[in-house]
Each structure stands twice: as structure tokens, then as C-alpha cells.
Protein backbone atom coordinates (compact mmCIF):
# COMPACT_ATOMS: atom_id res chain seq x y z
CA UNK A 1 67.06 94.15 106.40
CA UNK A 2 63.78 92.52 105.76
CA UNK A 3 61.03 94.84 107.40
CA UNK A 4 58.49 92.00 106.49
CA UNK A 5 56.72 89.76 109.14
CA UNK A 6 55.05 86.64 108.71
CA UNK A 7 51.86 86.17 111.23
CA UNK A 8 50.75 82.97 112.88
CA UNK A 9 48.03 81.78 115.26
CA UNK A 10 47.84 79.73 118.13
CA UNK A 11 45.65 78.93 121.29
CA UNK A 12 47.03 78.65 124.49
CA UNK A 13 45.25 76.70 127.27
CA UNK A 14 45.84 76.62 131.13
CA UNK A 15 43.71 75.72 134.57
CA UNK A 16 46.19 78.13 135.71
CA UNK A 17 45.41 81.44 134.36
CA UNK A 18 45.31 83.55 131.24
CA UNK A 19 48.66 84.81 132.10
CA UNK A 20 50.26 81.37 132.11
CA UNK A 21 47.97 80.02 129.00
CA UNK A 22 49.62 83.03 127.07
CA UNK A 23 53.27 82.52 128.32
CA UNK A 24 53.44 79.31 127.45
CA UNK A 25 51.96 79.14 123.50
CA UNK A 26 54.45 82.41 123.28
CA UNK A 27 57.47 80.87 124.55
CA UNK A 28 56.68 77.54 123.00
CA UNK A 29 56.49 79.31 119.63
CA UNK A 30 60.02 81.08 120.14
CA UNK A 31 61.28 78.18 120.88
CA UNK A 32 60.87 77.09 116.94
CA UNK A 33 61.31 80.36 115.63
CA UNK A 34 62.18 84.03 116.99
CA UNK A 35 59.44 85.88 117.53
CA UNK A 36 59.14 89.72 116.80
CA UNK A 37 56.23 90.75 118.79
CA UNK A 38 52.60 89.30 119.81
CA UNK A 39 48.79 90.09 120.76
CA UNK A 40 45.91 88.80 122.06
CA UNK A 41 43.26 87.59 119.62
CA UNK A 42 40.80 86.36 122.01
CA UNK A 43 40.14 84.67 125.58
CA UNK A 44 37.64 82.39 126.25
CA UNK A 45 36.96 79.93 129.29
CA UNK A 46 35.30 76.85 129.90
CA UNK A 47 34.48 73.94 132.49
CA UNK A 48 36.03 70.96 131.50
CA UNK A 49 34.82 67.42 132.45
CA UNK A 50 36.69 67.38 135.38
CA UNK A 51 35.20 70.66 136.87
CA UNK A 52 38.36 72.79 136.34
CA UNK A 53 38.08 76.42 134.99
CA UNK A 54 39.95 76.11 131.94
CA UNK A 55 41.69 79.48 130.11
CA UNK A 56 41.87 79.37 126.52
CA UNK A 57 43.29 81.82 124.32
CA UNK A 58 44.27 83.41 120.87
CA UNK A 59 47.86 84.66 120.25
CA UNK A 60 48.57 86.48 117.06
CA UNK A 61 52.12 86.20 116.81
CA UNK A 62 54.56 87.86 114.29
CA UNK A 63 58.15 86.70 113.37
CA UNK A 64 60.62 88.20 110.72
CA UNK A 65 61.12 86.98 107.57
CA UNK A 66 64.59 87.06 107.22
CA UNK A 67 67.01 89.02 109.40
């Protein structure tokens, strides 16, 4: 058994919340691929044009080389 993990990155973005920008780009991403584990990089906010709050943020995200 492979003990050997390959690391991607991703941003997640939501008017939602953090929560919800997070839970997406992670389930999105297991969707292609099991994923072994994840963290939080970074968060981040901004206005967009429309006046929204807008949650952005970085996912480190590990997945298994082989099984």
C-alpha cells in the first residue's frame, strides 16, 4: 500500500459562507478523485460588483497515489 499522497490546490468561492465555499471545492474535487484528507490554505473576502460579500478560499487537498 502506497503511503504516498499527491497535493493539489483549489479556491473555493461562495456569497454564502466560508463553510459552504469550502464544501463545495472539497466535494467537487472527490467527485474526480478520492480524496485522503484536506486544509485550509487561506480565506479571503471581497465585494463584488454587485455588492455581495463574496468568500474565497484556499484548499490544500491530498489524495493517494495508488491504493
Amino acid at each position: 500500500m502506497s503511503k504516498s499522497f499527491e497535493v493539489i490546490e483549489r479556491v473555493g468561492i461562495s456569497t454564502e459562507s466560508i463553510a459552504q465555499a469550502v464544501k463545495e471545492v472539497v466535494l467537487e474535487a472527490n467527485n474526480e478523485k478520492k480524496i485522503g484528507w484536506f486544509e485550509i490554505a487561506e480565506q479571503r473576502g471581497r465585494v463584488n460588483s454587485e455588492g455581495k460579500v463574496e468568500f474565497q478560499i484556499k484548499v490544500r487537498i491530498g489524495r493517494k497515489l495508488k491504493d
